[in-house]
C-alpha atoms as a PDB file:
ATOM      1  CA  UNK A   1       1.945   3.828 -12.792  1.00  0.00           C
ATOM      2  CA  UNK A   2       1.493   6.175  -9.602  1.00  0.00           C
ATOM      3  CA  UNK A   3       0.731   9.130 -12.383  1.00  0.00           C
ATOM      4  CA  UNK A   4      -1.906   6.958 -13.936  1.00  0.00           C
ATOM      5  CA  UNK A   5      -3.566   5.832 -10.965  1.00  0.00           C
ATOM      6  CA  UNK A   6      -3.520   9.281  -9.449  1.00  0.00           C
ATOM      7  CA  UNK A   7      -4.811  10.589 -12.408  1.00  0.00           C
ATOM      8  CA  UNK A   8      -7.757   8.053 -12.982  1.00  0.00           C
ATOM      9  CA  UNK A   9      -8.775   8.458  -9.207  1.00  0.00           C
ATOM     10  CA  UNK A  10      -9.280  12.222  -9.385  1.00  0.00           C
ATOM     11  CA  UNK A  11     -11.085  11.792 -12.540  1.00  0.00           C
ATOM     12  CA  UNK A  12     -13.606   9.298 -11.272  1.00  0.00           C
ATOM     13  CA  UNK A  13     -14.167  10.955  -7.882  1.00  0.00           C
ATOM     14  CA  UNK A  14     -14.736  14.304 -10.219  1.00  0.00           C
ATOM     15  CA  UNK A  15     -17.572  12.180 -12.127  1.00  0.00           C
ATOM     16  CA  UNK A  16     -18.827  11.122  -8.966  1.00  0.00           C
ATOM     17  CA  UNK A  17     -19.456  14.366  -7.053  1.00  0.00           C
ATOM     18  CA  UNK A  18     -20.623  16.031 -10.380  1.00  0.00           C
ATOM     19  CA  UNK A  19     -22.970  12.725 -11.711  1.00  0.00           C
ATOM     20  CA  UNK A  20     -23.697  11.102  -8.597  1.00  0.00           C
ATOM     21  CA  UNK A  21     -23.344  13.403  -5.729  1.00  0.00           C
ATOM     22  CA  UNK A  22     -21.328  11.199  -3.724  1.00  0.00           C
ATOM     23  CA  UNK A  23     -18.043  12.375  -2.285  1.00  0.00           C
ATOM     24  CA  UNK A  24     -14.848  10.469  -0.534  1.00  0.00           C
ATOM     25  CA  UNK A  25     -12.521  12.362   1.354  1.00  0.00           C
ATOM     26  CA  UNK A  26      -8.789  12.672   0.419  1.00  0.00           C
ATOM     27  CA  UNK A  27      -7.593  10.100   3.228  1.00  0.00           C
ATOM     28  CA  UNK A  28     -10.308   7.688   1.405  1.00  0.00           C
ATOM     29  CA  UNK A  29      -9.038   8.373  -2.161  1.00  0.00           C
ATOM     30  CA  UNK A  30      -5.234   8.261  -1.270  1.00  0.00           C
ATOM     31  CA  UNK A  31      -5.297   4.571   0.487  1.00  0.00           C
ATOM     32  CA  UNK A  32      -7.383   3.121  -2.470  1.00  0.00           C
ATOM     33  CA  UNK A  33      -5.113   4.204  -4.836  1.00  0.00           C
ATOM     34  CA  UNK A  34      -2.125   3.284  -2.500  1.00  0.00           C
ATOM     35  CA  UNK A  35      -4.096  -0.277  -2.224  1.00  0.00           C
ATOM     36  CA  UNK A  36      -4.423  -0.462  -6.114  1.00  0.00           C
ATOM     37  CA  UNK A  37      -0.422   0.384  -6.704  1.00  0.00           C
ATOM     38  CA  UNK A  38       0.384  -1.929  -4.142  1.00  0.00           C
ATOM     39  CA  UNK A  39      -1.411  -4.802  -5.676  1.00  0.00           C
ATOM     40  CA  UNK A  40      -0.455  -4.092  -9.322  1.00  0.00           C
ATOM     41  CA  UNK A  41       3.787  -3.885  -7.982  1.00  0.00           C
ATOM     42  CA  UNK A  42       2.846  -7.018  -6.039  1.00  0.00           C
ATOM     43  CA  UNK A  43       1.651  -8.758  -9.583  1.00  0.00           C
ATOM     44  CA  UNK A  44       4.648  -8.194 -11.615  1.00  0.00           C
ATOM     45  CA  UNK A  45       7.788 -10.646 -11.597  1.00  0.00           C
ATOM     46  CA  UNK A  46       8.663 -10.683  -7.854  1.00  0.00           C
ATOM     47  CA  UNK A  47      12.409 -11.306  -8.355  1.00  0.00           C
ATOM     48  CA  UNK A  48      12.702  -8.104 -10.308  1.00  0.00           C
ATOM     49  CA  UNK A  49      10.922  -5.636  -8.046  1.00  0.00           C
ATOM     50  CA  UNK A  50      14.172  -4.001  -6.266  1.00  0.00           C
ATOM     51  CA  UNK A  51      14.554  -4.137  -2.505  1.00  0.00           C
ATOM     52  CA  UNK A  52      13.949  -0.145  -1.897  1.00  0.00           C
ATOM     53  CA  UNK A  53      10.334  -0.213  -3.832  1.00  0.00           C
ATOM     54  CA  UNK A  54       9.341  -3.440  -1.786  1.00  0.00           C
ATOM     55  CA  UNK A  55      10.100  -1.512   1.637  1.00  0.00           C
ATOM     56  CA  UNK A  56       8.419   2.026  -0.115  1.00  0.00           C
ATOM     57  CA  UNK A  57       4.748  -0.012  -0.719  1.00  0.00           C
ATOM     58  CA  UNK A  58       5.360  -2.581   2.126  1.00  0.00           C
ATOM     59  CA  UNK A  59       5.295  -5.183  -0.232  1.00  0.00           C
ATOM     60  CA  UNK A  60       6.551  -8.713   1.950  1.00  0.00           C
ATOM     61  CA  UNK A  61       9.990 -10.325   1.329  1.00  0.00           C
ATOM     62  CA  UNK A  62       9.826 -13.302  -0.955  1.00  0.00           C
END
């Protein structure tokens, strides 16, 4: 999932300096991604995400 994501976001920001001439820094890119990872881990089966990945993405206790 991190490869994916990581992947897609330099992709799209690629497209969007050369197609649209807009441009996000690294720090920009980096916590939207984090964001998106965050959310997706947060979507799956809660009981089944182990303890270490929950304190890795700050994901709460449930």
């Amino acid at each position: 999932m991190v490869l994916s994501t990581t992947v897609y976001y330099i992709w799209y920001e690629r497209n969007n300096r050369i197609f649209k001439n807009a441009y996000r820094s690294p720090q920009e890119l980096r916590a939207e991604a984090y964001e998106v990872i965050r959310v997706c881990i947060m979507e799956k089966d809660y009981g089944r995400v182990p303890e270490n990945l929950k304190n890795i993405w700050g994901l709460p206790d449930s």
